[in-house]
C-alpha atoms as a PDB file:
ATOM      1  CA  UNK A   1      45.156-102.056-160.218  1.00  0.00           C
ATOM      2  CA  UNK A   2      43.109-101.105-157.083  1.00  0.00           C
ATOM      3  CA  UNK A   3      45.308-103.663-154.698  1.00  0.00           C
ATOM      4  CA  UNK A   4      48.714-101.143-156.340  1.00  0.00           C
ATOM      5  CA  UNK A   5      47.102 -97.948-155.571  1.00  0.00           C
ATOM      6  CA  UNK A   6      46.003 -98.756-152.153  1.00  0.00           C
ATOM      7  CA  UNK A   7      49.965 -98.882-151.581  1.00  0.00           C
ATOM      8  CA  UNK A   8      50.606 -96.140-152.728  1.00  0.00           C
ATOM      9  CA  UNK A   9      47.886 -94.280-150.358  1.00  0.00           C
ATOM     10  CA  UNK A  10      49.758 -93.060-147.213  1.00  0.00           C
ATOM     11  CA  UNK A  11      49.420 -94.480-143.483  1.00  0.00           C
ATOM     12  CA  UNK A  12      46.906 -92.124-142.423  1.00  0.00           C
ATOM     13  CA  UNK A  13      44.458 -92.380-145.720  1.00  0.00           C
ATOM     14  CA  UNK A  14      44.673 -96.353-145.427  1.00  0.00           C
ATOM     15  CA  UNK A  15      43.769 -95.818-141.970  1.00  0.00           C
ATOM     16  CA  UNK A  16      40.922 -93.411-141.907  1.00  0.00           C
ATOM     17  CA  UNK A  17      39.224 -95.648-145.029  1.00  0.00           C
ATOM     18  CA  UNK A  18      39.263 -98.317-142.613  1.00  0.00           C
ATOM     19  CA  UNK A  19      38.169 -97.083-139.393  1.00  0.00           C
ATOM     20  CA  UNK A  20      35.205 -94.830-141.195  1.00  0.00           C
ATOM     21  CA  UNK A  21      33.765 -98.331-143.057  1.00  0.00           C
ATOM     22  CA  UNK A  22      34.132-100.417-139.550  1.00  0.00           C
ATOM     23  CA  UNK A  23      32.562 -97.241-137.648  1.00  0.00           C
ATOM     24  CA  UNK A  24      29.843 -97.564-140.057  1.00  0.00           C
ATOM     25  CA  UNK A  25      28.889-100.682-139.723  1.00  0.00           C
ATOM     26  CA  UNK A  26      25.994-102.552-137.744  1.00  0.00           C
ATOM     27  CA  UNK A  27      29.586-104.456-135.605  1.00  0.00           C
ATOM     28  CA  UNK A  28      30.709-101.193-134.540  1.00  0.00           C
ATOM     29  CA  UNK A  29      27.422-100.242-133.273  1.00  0.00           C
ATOM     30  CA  UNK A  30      26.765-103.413-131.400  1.00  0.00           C
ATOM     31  CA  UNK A  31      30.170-102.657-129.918  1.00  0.00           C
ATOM     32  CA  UNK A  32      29.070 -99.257-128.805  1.00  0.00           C
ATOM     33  CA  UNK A  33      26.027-100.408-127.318  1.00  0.00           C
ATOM     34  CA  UNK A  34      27.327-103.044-125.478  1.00  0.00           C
ATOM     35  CA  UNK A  35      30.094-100.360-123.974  1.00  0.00           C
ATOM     36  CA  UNK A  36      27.091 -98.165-122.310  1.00  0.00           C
ATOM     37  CA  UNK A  37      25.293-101.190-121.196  1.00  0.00           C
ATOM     38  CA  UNK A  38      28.145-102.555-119.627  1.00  0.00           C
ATOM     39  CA  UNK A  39      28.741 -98.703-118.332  1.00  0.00           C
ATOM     40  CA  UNK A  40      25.175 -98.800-116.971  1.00  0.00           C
ATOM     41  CA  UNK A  41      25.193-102.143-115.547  1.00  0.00           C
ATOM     42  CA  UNK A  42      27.988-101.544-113.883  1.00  0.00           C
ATOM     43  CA  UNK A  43      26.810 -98.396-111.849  1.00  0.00           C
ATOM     44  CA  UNK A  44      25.689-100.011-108.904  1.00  0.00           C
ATOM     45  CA  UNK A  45      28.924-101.695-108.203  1.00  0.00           C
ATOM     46  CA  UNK A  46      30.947 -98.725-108.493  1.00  0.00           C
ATOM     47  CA  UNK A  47      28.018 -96.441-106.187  1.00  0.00           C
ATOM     48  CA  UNK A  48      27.375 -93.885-109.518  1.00  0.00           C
ATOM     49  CA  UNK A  49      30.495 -92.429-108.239  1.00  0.00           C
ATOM     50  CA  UNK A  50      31.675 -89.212-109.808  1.00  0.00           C
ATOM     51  CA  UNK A  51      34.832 -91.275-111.334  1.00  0.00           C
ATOM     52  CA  UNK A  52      32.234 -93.856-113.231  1.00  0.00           C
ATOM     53  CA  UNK A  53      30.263 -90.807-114.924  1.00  0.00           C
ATOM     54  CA  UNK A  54      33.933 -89.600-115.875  1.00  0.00           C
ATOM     55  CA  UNK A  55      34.622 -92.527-117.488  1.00  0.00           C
ATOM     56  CA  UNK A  56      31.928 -92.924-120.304  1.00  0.00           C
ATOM     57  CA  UNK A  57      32.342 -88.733-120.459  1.00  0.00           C
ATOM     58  CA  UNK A  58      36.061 -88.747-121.418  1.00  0.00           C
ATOM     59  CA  UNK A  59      35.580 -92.038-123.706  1.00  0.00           C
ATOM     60  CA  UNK A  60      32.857 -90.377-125.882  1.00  0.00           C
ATOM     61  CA  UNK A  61      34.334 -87.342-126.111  1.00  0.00           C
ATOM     62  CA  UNK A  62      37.775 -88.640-126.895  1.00  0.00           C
ATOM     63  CA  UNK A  63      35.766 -90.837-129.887  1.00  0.00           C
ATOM     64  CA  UNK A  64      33.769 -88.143-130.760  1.00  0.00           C
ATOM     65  CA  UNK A  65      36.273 -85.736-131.029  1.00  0.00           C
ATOM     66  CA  UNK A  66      38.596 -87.904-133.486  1.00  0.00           C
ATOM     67  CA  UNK A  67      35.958 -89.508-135.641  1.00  0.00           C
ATOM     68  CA  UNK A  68      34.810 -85.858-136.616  1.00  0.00           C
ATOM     69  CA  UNK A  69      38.168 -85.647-138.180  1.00  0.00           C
ATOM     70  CA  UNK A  70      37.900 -88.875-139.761  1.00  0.00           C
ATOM     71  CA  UNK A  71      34.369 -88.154-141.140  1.00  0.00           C
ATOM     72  CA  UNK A  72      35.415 -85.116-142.473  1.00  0.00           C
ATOM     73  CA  UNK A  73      38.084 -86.546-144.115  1.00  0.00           C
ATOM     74  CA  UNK A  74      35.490 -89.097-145.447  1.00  0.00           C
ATOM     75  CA  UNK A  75      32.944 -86.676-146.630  1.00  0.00           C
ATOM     76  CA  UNK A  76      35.893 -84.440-148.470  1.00  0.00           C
ATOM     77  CA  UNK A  77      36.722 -87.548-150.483  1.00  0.00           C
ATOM     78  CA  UNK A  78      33.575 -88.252-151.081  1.00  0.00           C
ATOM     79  CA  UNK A  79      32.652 -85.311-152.338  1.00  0.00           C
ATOM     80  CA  UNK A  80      35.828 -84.611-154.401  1.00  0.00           C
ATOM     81  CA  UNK A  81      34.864 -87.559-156.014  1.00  0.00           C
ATOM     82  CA  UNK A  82      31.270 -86.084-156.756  1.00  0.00           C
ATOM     83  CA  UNK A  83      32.324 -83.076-158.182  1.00  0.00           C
ATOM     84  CA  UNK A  84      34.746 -84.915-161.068  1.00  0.00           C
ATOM     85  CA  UNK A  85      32.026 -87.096-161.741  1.00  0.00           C
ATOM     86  CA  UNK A  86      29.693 -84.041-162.162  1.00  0.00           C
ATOM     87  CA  UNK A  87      32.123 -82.731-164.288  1.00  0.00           C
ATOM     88  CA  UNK A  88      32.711 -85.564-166.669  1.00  0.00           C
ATOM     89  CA  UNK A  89      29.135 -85.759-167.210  1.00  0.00           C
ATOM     90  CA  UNK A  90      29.181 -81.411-167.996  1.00  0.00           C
ATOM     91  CA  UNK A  91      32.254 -82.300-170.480  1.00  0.00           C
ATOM     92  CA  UNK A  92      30.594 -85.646-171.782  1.00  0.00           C
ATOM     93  CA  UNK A  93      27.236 -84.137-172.368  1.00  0.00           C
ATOM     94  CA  UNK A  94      27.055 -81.587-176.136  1.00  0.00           C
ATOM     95  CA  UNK A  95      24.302 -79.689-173.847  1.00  0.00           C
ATOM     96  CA  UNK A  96      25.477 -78.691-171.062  1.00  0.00           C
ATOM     97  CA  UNK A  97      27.251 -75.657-170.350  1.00  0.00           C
ATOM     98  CA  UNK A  98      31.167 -75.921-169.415  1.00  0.00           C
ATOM     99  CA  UNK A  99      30.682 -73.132-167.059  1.00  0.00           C
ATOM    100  CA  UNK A 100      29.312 -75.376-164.634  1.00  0.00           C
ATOM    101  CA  UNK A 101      32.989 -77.354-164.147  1.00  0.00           C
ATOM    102  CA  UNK A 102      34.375 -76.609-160.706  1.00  0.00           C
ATOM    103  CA  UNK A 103      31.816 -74.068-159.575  1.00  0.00           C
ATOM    104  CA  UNK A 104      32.710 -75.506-155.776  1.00  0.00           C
ATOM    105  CA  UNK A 105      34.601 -72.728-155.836  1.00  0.00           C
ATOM    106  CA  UNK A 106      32.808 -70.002-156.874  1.00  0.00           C
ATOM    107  CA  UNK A 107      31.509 -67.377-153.369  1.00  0.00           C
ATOM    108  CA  UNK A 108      28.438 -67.674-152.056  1.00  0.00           C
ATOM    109  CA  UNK A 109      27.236 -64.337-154.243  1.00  0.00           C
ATOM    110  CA  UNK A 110      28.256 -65.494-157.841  1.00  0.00           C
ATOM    111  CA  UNK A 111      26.242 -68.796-156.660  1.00  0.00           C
ATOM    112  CA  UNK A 112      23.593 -67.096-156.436  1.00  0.00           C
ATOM    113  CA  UNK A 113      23.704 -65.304-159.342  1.00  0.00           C
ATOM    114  CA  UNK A 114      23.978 -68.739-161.327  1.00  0.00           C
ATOM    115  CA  UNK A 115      20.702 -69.968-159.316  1.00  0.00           C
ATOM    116  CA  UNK A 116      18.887 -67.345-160.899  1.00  0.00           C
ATOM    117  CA  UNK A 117      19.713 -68.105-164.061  1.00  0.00           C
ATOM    118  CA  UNK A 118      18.525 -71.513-163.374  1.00  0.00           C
ATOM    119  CA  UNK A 119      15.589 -70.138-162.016  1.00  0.00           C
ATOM    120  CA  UNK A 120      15.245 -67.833-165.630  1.00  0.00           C
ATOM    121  CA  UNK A 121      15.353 -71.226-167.268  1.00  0.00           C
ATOM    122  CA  UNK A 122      13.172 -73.657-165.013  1.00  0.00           C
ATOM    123  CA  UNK A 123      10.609 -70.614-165.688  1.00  0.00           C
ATOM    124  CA  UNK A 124      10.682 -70.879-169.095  1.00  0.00           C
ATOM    125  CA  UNK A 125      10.476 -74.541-168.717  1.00  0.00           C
ATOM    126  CA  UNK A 126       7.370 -74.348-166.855  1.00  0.00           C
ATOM    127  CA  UNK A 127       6.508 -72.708-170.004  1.00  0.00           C
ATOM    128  CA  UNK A 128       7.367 -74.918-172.319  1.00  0.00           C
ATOM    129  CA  UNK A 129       5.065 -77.640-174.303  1.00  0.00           C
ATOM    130  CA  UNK A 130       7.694 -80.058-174.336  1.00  0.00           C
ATOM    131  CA  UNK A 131       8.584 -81.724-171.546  1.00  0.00           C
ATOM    132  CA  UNK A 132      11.575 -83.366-172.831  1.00  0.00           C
ATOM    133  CA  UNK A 133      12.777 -80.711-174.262  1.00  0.00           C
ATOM    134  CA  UNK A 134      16.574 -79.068-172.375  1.00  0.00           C
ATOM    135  CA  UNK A 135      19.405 -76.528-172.430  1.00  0.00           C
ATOM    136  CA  UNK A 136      22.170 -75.219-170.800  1.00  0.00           C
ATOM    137  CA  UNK A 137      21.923 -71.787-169.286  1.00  0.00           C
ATOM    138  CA  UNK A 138      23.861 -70.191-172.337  1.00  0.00           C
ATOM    139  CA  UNK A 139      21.494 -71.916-174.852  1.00  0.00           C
ATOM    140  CA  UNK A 140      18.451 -70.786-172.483  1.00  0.00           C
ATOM    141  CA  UNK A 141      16.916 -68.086-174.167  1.00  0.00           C
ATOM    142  CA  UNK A 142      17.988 -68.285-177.653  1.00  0.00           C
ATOM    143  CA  UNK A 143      16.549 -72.119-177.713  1.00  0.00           C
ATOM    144  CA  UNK A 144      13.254 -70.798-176.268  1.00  0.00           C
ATOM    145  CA  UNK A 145      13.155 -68.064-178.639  1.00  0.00           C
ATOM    146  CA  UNK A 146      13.688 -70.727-181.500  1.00  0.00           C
ATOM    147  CA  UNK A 147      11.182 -73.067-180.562  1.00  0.00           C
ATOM    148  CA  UNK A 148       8.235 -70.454-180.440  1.00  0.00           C
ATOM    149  CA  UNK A 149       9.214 -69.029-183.304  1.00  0.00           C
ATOM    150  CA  UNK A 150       8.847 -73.278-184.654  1.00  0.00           C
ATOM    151  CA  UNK A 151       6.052 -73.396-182.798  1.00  0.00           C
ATOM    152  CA  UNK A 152       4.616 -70.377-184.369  1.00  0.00           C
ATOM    153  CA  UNK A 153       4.829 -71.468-187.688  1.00  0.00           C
ATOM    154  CA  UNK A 154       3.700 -74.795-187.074  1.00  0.00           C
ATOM    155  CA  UNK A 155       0.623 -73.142-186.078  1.00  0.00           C
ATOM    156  CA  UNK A 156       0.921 -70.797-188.984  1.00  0.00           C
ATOM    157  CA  UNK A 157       1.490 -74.267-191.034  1.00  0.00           C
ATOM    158  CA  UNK A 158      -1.840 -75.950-189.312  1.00  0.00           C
ATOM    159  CA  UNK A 159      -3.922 -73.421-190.158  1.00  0.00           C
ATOM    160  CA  UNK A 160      -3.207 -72.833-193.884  1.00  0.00           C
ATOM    161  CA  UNK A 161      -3.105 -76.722-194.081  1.00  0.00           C
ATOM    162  CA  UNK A 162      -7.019 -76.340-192.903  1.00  0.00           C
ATOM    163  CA  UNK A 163      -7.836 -73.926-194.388  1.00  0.00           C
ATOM    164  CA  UNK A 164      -6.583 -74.816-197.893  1.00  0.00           C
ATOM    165  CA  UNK A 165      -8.634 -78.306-197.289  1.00  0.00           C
ATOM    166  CA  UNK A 166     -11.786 -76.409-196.490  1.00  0.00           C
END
């Protein structure tokens, strides 16, 4: 199934997957590094002239210049891929809250404002006697609530239970 949709994947996509995995390899950067040696080896025979400095300058920049398209194009895959995994975990999980599907594009502001919810709740966490215990931001409060009102009368509970046996 892979082999079909690699087909299907246009020129440039097929492309870019293959130049980003050789560019990343330890090949590529031998390659590289044998390119400036042989660039700074071969100084004296061309006098450091102006035209040998031009040469390395116009090659990196050329490579730089493209492969910041092609890594950008890698990390925007990458991370599209990220975010539907994150988001078949939010569906998959009974817990967490739905709201957090496709917040990528939520501003910078209503972000925020979602951070400090999740501050809200790893403050009540710090609070909390059970470590194992979580909930989504919607469930936050009213589970916290809940438990020290369990907690409460667990207490309440204990104490009769000693007090009875006295």
């Amino acid at each position: 199934m892979k082999s079909n949709r690699r087909k299907k994947d246009g020129f440039f996509e097929r492309t870019a997957t293959a130049i980003t995995c050789w560019t990343g390899s330890s090949i590529a950067f031998l390659c590289a590094f044998a390119t400036v040696l042989f660039w700074g080896i071969s100084g004296p025979l061309f006098d450091f002239s102006d035209t040998w400095q031009l040469v390395i300058n116009t090659g990196t920049t050329i490579i730089t210049f493209l492969m910041v398209f092609l890594i950008q194009k890698s990390q925007n895959k990458d991370g599209k891929a990220i975010q539907l995994k994150l988001n078949e975990l939010i569906a998959a999980s009974r817990f967490a809250s739905n709201r957090m599907v496709d917040i990528e594009d939520l501003t910078e502001a209503e972000l925020d404002v979602i951070h400090k919810y999740y501050q809200l709740l790893a403050d009540k966490a710090e609070n909390d006697e059970d470590i194992h215990s979580s909930h989504s931001i919607d469930a936050a409060t009213k589970v916290n609530q809940l438990k020290k009102k369990a907690r409460s009368a667990s207490k309440l509970q204990s104490q009769k239970t000693s007090d009875s046996s006295q």
